[in-house]
C-alpha atoms as a PDB file:
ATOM      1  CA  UNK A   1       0.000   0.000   0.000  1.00  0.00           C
ATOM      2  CA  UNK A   2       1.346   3.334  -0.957  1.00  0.00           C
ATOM      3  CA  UNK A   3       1.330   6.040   2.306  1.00  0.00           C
ATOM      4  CA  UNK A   4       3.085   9.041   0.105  1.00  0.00           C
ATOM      5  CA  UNK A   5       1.276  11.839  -1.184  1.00  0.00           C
ATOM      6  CA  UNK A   6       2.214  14.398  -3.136  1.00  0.00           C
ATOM      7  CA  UNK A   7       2.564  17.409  -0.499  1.00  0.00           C
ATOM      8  CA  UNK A   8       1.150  20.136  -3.637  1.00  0.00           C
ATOM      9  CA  UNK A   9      -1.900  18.166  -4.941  1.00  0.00           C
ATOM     10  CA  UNK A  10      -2.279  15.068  -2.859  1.00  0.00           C
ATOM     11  CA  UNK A  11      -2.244  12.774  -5.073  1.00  0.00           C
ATOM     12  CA  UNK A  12      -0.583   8.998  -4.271  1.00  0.00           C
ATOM     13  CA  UNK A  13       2.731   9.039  -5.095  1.00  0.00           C
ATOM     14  CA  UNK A  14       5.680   6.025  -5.527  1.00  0.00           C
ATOM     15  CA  UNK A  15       8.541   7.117  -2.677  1.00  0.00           C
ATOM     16  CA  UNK A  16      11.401   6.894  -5.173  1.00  0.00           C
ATOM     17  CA  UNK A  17      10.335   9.256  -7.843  1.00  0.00           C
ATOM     18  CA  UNK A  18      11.503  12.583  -8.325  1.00  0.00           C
ATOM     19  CA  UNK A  19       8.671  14.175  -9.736  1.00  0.00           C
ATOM     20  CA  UNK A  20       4.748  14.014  -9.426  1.00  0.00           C
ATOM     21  CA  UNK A  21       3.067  12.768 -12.268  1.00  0.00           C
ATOM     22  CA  UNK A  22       0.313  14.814 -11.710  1.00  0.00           C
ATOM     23  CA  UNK A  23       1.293  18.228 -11.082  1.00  0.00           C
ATOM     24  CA  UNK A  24       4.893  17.804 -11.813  1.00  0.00           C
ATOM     25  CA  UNK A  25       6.276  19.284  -8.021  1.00  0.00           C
ATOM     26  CA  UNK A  26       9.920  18.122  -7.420  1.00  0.00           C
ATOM     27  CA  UNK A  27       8.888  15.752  -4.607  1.00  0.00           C
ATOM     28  CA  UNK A  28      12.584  15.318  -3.108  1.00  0.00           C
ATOM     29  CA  UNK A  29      13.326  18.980  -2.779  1.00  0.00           C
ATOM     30  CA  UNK A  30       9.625  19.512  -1.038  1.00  0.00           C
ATOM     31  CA  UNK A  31      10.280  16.085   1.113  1.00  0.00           C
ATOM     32  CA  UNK A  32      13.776  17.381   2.140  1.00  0.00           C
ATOM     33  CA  UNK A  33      12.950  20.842   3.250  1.00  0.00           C
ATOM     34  CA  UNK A  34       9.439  19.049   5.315  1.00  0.00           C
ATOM     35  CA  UNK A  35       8.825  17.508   8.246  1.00  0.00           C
ATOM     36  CA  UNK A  36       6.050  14.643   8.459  1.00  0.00           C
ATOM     37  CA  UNK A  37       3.614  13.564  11.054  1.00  0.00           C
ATOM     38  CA  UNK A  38       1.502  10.610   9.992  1.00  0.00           C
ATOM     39  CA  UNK A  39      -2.428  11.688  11.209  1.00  0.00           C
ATOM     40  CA  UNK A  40      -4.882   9.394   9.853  1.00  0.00           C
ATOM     41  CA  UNK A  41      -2.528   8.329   6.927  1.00  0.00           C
ATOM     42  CA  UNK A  42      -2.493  11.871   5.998  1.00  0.00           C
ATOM     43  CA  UNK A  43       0.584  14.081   6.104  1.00  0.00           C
ATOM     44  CA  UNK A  44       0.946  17.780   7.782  1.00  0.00           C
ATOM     45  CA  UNK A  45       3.177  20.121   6.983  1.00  0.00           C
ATOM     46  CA  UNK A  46       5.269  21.802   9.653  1.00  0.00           C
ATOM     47  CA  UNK A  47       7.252  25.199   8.941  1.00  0.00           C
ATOM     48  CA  UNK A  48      11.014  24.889   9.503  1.00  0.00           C
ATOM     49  CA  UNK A  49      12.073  27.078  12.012  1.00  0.00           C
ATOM     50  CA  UNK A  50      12.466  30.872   9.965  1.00  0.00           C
ATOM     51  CA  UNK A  51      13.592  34.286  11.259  1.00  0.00           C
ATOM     52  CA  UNK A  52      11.620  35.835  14.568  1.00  0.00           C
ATOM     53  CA  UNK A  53       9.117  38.276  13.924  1.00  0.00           C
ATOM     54  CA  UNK A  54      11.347  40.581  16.131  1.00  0.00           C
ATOM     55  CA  UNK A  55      14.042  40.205  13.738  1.00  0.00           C
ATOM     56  CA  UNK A  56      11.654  40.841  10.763  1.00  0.00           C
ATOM     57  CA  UNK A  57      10.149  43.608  12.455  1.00  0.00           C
ATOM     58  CA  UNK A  58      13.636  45.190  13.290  1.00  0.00           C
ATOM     59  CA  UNK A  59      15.056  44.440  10.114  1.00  0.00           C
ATOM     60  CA  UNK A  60      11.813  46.205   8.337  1.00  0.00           C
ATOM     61  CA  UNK A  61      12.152  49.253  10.712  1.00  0.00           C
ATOM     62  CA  UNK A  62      15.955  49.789  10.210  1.00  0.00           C
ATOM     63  CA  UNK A  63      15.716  49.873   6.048  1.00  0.00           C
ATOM     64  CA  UNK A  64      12.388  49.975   4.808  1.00  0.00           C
ATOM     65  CA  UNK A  65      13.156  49.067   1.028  1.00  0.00           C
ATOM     66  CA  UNK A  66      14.417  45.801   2.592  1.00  0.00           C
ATOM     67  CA  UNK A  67      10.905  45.815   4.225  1.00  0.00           C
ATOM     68  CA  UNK A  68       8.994  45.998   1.511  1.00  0.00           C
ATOM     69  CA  UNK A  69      10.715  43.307  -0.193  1.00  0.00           C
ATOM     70  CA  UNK A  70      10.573  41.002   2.348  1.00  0.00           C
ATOM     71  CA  UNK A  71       6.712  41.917   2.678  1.00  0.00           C
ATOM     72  CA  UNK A  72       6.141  41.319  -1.234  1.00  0.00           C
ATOM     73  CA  UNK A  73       8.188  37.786  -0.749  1.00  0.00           C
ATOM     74  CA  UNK A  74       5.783  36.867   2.724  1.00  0.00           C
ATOM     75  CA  UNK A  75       2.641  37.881   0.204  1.00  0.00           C
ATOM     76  CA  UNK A  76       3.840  35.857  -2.790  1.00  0.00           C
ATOM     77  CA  UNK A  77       4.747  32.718   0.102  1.00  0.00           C
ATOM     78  CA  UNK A  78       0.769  33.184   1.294  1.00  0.00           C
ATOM     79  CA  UNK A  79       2.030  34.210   4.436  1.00  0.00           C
ATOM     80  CA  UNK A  80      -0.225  37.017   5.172  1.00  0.00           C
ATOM     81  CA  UNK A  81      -0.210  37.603   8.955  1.00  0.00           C
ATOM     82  CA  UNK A  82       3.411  37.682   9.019  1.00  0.00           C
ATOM     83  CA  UNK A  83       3.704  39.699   5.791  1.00  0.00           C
ATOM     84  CA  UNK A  84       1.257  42.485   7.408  1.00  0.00           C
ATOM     85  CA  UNK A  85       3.374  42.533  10.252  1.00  0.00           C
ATOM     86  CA  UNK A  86       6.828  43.339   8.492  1.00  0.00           C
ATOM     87  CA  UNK A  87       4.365  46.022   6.635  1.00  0.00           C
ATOM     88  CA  UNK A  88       4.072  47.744   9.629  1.00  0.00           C
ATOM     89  CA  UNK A  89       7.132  48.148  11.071  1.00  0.00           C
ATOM     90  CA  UNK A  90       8.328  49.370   7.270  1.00  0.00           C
ATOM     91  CA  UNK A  91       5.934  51.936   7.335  1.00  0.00           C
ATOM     92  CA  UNK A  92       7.072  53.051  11.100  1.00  0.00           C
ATOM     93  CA  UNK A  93      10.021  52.777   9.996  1.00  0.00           C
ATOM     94  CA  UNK A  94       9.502  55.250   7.327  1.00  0.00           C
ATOM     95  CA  UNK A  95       7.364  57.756   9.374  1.00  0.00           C
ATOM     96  CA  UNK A  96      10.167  57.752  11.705  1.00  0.00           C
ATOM     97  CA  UNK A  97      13.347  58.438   9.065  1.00  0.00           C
ATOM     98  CA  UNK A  98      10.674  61.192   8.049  1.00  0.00           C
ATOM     99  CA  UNK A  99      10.131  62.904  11.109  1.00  0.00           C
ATOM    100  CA  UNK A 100      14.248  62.569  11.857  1.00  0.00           C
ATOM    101  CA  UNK A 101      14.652  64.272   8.344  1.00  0.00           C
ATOM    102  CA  UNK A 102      11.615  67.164   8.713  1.00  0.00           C
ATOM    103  CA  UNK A 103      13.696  67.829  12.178  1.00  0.00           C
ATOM    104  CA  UNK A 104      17.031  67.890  10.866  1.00  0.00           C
ATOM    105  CA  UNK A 105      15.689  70.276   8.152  1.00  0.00           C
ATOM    106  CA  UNK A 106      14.000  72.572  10.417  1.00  0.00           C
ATOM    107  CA  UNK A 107      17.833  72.595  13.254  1.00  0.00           C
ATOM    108  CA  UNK A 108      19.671  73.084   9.950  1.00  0.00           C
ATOM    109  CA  UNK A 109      17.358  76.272   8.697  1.00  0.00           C
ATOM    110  CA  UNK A 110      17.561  78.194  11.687  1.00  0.00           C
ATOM    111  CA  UNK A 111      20.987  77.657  12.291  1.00  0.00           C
END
């Protein structure tokens, strides 16, 4: 009896192939970079340890272009709650480079 499935479309797979015949996913770089847990003779995914959200967050804050690409890569990974969370601290993180720069404008005109 076959227990694999492919982890993209679910369909039974053969546990030496490369490639799903259905949907064509490269099965041994998605079952290298998983971790299983047979429920039911179904398989869950579970996330790999990533970067902290206090990281992201500080990272986004400290150079918002690098911000808003990590928030475009979090959107195109479907990874929305984290994604709107490194969009906010970019966008503090540009309020506050703005309000440093309007105040160093203002020191350096009545000087």
């Amino acid at each position: 009896m076959n227990d694999f499935k492919c982890p993209l479309c679910g369909n039974p797979v053969e546990q030496d192939i490369r490639y799903c015949p259905s949907c064509n996913a490269d099965l041994y770089e998605m079952w290298q970079n998983m971790y299983y847990q047979n429920v039911d003779k179904r398989y869950t995914y579970t996330e790999p340890a990533g970067r902290s959200n206090t990281l992201c967050k500080l990272e986004s804050f400290s150079c918002p272009p690098y911000g808003l690409l990590l928030y475009l890569t979090l959107e195109n990974e479907d990874r929305p709650q984290k994604a709107k969370m490194v969009l906010g601290a970019t966008l503090k993180g540009v309020g506050f480079y703005a309000a440093v720069a309007a105040v160093w404008i203002t020191v350096a005109h009545f000087m």
